[in-house]
ModelCIF file with pLDDT and N, C-alpha, C, O atoms, coordinates in Angstrom:
data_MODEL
#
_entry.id   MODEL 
#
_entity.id                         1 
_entity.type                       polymer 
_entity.pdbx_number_of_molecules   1 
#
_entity_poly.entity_id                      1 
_entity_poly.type                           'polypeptide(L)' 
_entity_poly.nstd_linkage                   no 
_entity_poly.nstd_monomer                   no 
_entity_poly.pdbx_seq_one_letter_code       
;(UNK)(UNK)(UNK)(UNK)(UNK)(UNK)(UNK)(UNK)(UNK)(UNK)(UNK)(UNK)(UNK)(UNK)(UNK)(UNK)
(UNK)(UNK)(UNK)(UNK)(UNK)(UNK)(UNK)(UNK)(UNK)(UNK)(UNK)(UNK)(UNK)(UNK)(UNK)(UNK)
(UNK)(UNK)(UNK)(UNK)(UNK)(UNK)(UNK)(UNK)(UNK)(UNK)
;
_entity_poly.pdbx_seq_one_letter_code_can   XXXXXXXXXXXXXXXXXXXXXXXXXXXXXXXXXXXXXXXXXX 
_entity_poly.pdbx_strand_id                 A 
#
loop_
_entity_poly_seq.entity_id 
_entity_poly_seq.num 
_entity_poly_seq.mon_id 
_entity_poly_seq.hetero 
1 1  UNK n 
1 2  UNK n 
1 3  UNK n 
1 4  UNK n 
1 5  UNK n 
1 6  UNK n 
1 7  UNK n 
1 8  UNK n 
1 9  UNK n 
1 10 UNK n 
1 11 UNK n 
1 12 UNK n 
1 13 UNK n 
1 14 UNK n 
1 15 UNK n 
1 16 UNK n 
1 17 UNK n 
1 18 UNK n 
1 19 UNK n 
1 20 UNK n 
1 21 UNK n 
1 22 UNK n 
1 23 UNK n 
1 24 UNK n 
1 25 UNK n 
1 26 UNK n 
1 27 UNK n 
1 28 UNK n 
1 29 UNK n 
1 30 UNK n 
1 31 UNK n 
1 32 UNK n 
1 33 UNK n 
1 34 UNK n 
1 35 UNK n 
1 36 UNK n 
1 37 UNK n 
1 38 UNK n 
1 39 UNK n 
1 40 UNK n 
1 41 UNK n 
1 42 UNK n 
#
_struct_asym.id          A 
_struct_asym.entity_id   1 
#
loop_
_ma_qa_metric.id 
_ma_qa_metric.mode 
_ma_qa_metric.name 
_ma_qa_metric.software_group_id 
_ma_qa_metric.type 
1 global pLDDT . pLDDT 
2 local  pLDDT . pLDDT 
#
_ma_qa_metric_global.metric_id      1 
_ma_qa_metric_global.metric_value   97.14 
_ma_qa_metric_global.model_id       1 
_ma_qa_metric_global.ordinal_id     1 
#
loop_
_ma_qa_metric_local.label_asym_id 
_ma_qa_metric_local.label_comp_id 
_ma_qa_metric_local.label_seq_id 
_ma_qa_metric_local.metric_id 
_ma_qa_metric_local.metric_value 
_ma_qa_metric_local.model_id 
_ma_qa_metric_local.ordinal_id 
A UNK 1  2 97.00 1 1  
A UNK 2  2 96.00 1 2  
A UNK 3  2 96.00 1 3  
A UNK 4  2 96.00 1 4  
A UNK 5  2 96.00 1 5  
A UNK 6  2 96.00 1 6  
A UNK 7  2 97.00 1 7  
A UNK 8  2 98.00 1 8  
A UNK 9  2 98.00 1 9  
A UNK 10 2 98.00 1 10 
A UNK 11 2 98.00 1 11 
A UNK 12 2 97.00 1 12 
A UNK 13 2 96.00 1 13 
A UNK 14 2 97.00 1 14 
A UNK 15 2 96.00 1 15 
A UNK 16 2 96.00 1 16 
A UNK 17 2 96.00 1 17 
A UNK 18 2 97.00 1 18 
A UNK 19 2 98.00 1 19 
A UNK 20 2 98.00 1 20 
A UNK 21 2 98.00 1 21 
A UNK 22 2 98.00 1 22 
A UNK 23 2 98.00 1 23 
A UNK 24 2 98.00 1 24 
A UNK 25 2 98.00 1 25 
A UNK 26 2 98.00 1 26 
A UNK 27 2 98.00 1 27 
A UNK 28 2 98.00 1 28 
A UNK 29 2 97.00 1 29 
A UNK 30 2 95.00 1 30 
A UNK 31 2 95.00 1 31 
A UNK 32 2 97.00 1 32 
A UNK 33 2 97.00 1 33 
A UNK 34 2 98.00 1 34 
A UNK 35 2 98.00 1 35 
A UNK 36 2 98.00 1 36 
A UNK 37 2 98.00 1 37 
A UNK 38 2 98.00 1 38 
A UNK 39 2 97.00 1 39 
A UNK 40 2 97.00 1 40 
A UNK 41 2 97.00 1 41 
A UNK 42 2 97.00 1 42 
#
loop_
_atom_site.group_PDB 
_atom_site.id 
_atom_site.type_symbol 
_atom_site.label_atom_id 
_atom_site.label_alt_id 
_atom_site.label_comp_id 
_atom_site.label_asym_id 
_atom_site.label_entity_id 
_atom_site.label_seq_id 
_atom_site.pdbx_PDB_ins_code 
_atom_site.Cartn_x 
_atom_site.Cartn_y 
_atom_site.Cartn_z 
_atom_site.occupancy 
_atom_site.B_iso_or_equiv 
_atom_site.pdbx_formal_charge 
_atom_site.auth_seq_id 
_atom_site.auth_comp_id 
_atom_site.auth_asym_id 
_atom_site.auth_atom_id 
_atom_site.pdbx_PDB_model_num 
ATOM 1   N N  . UNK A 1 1  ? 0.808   -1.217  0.000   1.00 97.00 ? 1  UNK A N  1 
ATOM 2   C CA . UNK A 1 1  ? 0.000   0.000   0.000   1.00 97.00 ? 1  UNK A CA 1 
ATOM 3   C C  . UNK A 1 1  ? 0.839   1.264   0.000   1.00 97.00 ? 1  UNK A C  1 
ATOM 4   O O  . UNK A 1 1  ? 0.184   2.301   -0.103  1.00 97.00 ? 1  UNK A O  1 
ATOM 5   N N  . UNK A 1 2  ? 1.877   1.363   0.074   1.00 96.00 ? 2  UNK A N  1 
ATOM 6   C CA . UNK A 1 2  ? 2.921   2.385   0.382   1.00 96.00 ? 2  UNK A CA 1 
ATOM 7   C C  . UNK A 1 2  ? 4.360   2.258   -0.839  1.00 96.00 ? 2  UNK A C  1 
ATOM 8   O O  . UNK A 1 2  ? 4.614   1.265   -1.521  1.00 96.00 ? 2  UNK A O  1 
ATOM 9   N N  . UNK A 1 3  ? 4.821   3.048   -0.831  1.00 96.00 ? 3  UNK A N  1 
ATOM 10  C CA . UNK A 1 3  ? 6.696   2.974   -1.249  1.00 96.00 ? 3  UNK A CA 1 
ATOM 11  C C  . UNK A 1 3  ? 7.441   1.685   -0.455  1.00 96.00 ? 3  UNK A C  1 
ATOM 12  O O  . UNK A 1 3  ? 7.319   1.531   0.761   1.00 96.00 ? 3  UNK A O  1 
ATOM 13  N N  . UNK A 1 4  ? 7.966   1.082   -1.028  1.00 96.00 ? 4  UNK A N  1 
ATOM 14  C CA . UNK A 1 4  ? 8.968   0.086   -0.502  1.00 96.00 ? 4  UNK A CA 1 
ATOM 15  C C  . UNK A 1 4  ? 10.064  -0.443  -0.981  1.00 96.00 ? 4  UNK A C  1 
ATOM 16  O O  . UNK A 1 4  ? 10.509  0.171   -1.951  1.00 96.00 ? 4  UNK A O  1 
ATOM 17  N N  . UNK A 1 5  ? 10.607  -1.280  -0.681  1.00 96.00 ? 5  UNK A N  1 
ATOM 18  C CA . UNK A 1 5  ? 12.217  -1.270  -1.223  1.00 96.00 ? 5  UNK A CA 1 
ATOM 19  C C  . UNK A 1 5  ? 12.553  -2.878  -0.487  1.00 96.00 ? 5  UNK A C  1 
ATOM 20  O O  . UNK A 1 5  ? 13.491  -3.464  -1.029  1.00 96.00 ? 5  UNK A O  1 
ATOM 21  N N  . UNK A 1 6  ? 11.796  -3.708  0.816   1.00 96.00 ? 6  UNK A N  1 
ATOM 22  C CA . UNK A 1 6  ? 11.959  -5.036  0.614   1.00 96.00 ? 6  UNK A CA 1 
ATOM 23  C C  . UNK A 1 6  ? 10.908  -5.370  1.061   1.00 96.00 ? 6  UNK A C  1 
ATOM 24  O O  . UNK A 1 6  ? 10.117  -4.526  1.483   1.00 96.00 ? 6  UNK A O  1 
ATOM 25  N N  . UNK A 1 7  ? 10.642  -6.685  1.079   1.00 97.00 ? 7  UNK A N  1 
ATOM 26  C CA . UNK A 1 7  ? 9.394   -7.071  1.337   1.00 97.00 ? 7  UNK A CA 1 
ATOM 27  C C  . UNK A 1 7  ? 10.184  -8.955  1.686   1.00 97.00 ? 7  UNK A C  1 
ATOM 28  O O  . UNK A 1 7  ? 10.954  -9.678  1.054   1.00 97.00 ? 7  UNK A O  1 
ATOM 29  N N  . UNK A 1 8  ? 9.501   -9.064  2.902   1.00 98.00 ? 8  UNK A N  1 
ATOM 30  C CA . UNK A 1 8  ? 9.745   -10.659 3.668   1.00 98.00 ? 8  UNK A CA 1 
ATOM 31  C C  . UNK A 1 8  ? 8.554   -11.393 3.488   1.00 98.00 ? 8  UNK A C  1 
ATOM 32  O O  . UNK A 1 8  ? 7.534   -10.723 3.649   1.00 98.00 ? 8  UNK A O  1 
ATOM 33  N N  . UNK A 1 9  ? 8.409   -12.473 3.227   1.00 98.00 ? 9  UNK A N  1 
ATOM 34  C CA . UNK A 1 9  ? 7.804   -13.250 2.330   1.00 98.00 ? 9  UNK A CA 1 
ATOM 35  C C  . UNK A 1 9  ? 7.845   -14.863 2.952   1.00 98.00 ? 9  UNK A C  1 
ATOM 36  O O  . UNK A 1 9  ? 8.914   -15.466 2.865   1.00 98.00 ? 9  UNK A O  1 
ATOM 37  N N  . UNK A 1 10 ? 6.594   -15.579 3.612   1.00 98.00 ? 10 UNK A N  1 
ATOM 38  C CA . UNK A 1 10 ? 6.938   -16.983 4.295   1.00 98.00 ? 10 UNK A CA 1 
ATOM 39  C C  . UNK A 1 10 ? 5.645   -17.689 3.700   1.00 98.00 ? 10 UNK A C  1 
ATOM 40  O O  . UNK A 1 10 ? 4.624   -17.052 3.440   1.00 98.00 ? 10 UNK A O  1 
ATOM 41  N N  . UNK A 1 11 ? 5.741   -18.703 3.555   1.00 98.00 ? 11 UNK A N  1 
ATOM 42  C CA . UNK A 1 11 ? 4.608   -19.430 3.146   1.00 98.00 ? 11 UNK A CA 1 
ATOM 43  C C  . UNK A 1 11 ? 4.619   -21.089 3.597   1.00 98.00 ? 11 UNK A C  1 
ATOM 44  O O  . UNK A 1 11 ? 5.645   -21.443 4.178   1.00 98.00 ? 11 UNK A O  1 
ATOM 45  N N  . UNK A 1 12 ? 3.698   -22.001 3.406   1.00 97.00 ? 12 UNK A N  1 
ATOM 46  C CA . UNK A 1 12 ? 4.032   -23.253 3.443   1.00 97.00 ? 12 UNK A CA 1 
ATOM 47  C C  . UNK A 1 12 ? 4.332   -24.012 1.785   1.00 97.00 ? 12 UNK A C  1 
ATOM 48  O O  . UNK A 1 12 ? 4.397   -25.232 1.641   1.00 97.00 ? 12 UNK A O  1 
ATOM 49  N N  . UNK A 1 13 ? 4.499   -22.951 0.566   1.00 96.00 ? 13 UNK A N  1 
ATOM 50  C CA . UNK A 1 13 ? 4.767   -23.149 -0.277  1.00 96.00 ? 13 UNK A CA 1 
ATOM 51  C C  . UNK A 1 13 ? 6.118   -22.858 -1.144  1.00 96.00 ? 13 UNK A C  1 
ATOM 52  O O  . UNK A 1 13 ? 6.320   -23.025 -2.346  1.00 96.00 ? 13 UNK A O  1 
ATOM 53  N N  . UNK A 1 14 ? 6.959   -22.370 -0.128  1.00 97.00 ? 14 UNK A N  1 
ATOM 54  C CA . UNK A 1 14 ? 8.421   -22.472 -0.088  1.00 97.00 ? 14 UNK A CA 1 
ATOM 55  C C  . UNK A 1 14 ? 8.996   -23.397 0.047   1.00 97.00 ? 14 UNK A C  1 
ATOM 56  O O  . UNK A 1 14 ? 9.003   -23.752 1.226   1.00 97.00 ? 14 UNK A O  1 
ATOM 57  N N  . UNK A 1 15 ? 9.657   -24.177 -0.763  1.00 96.00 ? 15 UNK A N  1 
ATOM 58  C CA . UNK A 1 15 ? 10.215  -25.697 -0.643  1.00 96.00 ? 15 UNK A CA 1 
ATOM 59  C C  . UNK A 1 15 ? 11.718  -26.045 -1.061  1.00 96.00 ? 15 UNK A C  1 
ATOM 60  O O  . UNK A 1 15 ? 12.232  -26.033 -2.179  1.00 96.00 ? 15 UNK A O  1 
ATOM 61  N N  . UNK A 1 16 ? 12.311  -26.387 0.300   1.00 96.00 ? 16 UNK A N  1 
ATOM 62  C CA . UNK A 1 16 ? 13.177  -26.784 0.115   1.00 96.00 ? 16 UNK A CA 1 
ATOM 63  C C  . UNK A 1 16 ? 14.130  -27.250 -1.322  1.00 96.00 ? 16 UNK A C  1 
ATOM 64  O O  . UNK A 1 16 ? 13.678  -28.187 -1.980  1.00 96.00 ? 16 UNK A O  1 
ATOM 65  N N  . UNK A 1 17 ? 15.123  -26.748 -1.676  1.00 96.00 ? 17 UNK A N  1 
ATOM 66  C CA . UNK A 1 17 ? 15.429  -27.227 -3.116  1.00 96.00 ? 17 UNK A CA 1 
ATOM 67  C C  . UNK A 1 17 ? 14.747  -26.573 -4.090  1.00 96.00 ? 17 UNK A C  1 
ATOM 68  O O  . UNK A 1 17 ? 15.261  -26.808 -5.183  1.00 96.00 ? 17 UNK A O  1 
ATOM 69  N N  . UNK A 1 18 ? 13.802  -25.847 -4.159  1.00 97.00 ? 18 UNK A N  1 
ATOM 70  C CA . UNK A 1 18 ? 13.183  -25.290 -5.321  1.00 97.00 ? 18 UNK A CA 1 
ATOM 71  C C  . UNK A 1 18 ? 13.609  -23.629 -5.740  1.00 97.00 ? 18 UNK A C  1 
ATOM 72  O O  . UNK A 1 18 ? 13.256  -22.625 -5.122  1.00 97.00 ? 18 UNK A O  1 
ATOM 73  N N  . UNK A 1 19 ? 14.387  -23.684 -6.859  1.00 98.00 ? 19 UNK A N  1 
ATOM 74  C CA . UNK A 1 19 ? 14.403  -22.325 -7.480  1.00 98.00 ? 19 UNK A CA 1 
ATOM 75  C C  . UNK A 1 19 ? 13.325  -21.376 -7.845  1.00 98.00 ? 19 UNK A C  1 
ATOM 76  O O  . UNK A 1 19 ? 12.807  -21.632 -8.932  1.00 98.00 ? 19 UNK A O  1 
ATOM 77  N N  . UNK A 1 20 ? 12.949  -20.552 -7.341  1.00 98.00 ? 20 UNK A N  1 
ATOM 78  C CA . UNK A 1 20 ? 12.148  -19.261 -7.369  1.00 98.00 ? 20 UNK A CA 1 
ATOM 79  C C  . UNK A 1 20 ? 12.896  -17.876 -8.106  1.00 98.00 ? 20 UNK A C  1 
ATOM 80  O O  . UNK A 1 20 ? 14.051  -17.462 -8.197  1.00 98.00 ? 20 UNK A O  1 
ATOM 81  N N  . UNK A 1 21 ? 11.510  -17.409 -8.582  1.00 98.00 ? 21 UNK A N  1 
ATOM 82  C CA . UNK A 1 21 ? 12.173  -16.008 -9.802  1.00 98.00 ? 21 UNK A CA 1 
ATOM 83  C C  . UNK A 1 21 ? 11.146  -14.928 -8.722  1.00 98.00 ? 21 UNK A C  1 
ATOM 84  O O  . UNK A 1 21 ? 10.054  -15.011 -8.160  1.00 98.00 ? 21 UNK A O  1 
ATOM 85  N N  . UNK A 1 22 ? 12.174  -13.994 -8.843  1.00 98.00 ? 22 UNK A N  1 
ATOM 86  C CA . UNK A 1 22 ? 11.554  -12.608 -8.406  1.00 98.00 ? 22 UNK A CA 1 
ATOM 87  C C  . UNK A 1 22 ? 10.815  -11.031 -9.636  1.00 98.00 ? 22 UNK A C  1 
ATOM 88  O O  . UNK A 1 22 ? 11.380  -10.122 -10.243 1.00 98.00 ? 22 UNK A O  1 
ATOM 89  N N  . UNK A 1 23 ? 9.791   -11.324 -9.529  1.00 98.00 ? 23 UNK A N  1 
ATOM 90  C CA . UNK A 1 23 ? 9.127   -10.141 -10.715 1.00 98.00 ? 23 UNK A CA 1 
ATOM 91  C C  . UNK A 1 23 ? 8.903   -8.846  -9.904  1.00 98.00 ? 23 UNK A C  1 
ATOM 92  O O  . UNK A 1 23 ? 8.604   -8.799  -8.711  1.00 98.00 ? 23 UNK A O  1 
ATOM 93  N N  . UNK A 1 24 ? 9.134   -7.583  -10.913 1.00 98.00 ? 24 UNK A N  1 
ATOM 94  C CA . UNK A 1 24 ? 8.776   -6.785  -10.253 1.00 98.00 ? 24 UNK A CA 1 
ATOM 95  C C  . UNK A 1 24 ? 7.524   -5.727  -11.045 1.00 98.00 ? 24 UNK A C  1 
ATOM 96  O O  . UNK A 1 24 ? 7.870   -5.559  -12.214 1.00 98.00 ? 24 UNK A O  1 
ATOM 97  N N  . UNK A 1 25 ? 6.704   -5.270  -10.853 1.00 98.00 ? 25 UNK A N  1 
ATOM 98  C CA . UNK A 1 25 ? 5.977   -4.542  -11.750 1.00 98.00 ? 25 UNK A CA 1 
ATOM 99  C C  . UNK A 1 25 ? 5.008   -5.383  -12.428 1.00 98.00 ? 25 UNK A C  1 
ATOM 100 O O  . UNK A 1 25 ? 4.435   -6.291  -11.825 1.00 98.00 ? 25 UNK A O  1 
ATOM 101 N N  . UNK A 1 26 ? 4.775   -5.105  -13.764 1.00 98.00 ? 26 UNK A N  1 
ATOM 102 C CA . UNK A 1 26 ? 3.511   -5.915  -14.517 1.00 98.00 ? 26 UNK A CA 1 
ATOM 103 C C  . UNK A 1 26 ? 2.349   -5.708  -14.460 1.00 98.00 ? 26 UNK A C  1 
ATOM 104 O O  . UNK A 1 26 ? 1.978   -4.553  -14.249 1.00 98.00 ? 26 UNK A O  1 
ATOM 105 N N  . UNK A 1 27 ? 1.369   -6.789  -14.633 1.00 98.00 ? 27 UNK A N  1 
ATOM 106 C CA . UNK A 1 27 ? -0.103  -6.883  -14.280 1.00 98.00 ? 27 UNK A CA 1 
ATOM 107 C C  . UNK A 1 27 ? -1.009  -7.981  -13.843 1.00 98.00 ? 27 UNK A C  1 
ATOM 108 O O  . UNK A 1 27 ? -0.529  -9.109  -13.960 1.00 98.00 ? 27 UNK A O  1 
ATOM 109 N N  . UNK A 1 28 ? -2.157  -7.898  -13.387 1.00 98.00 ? 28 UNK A N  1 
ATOM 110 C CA . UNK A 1 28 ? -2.633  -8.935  -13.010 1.00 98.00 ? 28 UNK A CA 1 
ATOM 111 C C  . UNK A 1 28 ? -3.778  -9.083  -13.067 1.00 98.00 ? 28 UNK A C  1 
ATOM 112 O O  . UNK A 1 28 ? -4.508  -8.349  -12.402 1.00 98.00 ? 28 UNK A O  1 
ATOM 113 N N  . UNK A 1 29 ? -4.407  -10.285 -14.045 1.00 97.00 ? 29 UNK A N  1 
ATOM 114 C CA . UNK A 1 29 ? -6.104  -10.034 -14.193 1.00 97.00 ? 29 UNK A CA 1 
ATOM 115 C C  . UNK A 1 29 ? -6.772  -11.479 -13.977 1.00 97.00 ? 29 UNK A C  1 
ATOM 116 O O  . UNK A 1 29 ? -6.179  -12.558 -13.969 1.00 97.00 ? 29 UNK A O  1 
ATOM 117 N N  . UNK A 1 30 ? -8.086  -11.255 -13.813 1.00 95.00 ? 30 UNK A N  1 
ATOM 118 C CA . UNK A 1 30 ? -8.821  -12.501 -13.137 1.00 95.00 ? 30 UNK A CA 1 
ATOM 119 C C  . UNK A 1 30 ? -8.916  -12.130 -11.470 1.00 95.00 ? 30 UNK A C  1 
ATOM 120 O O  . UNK A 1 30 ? -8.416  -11.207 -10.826 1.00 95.00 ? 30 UNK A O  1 
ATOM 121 N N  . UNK A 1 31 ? -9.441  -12.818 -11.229 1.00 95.00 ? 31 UNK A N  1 
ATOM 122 C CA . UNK A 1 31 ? -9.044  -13.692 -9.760  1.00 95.00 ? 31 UNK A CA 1 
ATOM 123 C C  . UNK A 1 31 ? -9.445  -12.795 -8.966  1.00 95.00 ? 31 UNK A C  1 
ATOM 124 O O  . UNK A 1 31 ? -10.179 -12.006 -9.562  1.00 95.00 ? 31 UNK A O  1 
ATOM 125 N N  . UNK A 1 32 ? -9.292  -12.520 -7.785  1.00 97.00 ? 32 UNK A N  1 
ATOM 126 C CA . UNK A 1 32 ? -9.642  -11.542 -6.714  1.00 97.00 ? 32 UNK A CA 1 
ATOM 127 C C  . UNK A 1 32 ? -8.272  -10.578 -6.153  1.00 97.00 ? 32 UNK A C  1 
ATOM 128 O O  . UNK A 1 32 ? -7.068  -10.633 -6.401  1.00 97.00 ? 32 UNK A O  1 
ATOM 129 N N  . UNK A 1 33 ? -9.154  -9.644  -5.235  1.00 97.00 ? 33 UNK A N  1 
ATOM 130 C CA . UNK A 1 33 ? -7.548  -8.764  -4.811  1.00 97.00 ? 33 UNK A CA 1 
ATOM 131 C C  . UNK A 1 33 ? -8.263  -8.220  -3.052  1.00 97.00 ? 33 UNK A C  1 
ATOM 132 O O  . UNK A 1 33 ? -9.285  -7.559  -2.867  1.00 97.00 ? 33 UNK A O  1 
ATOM 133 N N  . UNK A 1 34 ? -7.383  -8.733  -2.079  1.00 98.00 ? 34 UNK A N  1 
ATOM 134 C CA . UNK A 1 34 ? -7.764  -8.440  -1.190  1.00 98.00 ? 34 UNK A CA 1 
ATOM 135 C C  . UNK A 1 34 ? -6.459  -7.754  -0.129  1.00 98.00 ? 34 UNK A C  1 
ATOM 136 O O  . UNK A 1 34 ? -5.462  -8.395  0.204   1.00 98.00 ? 34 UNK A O  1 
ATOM 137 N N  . UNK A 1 35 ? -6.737  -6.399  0.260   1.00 98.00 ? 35 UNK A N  1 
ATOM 138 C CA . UNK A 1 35 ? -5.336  -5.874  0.904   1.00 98.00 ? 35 UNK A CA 1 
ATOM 139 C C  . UNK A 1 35 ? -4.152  -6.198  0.170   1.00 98.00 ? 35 UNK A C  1 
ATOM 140 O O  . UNK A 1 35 ? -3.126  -6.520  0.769   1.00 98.00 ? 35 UNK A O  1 
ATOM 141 N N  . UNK A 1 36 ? -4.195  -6.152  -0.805  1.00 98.00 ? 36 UNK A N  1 
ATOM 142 C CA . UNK A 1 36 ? -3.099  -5.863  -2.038  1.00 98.00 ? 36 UNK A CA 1 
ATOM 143 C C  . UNK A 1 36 ? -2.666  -7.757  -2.330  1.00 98.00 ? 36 UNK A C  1 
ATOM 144 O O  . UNK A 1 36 ? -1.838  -8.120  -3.165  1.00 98.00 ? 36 UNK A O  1 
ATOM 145 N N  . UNK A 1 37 ? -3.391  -8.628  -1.499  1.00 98.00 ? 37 UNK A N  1 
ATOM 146 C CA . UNK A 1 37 ? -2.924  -10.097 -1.816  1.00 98.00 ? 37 UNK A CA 1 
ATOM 147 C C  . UNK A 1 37 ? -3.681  -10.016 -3.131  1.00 98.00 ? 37 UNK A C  1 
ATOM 148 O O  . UNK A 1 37 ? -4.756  -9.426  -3.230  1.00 98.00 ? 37 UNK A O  1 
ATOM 149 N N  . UNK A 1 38 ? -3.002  -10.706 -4.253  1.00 98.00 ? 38 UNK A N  1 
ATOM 150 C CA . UNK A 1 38 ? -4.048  -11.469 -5.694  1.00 98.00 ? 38 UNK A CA 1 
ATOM 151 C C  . UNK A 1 38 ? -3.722  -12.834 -5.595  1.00 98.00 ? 38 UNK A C  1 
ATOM 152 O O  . UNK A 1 38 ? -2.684  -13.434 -5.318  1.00 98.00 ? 38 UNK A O  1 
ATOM 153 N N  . UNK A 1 39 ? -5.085  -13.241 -5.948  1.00 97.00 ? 39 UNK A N  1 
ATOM 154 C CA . UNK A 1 39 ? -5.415  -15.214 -6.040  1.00 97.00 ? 39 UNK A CA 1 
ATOM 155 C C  . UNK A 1 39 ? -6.133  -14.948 -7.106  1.00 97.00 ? 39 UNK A C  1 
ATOM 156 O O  . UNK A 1 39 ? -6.494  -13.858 -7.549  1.00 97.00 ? 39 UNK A O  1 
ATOM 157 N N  . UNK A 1 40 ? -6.408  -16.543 -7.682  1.00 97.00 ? 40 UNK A N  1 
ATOM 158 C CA . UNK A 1 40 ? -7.430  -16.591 -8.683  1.00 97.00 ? 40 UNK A CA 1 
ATOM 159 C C  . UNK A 1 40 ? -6.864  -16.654 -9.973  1.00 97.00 ? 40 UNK A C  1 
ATOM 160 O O  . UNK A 1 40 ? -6.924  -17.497 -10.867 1.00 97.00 ? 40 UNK A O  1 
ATOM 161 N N  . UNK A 1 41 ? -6.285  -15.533 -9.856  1.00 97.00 ? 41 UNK A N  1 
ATOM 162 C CA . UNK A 1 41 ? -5.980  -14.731 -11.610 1.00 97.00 ? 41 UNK A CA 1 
ATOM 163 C C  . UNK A 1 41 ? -4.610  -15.438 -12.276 1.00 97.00 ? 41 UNK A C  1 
ATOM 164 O O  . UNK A 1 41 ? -4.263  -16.610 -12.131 1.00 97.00 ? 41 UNK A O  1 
ATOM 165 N N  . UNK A 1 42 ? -3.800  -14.191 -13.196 1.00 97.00 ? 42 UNK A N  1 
ATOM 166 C CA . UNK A 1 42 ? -2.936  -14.802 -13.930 1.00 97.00 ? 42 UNK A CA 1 
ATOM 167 C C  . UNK A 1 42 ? -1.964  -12.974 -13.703 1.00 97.00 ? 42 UNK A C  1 
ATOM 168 O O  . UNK A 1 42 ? -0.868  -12.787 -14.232 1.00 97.00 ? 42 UNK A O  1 
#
């Protein structure tokens, strides 16, 4: 909701051994948007 510069990030979908990509910007449509979380969409 604000300016930022990092953001900490935990889930139960962080897995051991698995390479992850970091995006920044873009767009996002479909799905729902709640307190800046998006599900659903693409």
């Amino acid at each position: 909701a604000k300016t930022y510069s990092s953001v900490l990030y935990s889930s139960s979908d962080l897995t051991k051994g698995t390479t992850y990509y970091i995006y920044s910007g873009g767009s996002y449509s479909g799905g729902s948007e709640t307190d800046g979380l998006y599900t659903g969409g693409t």
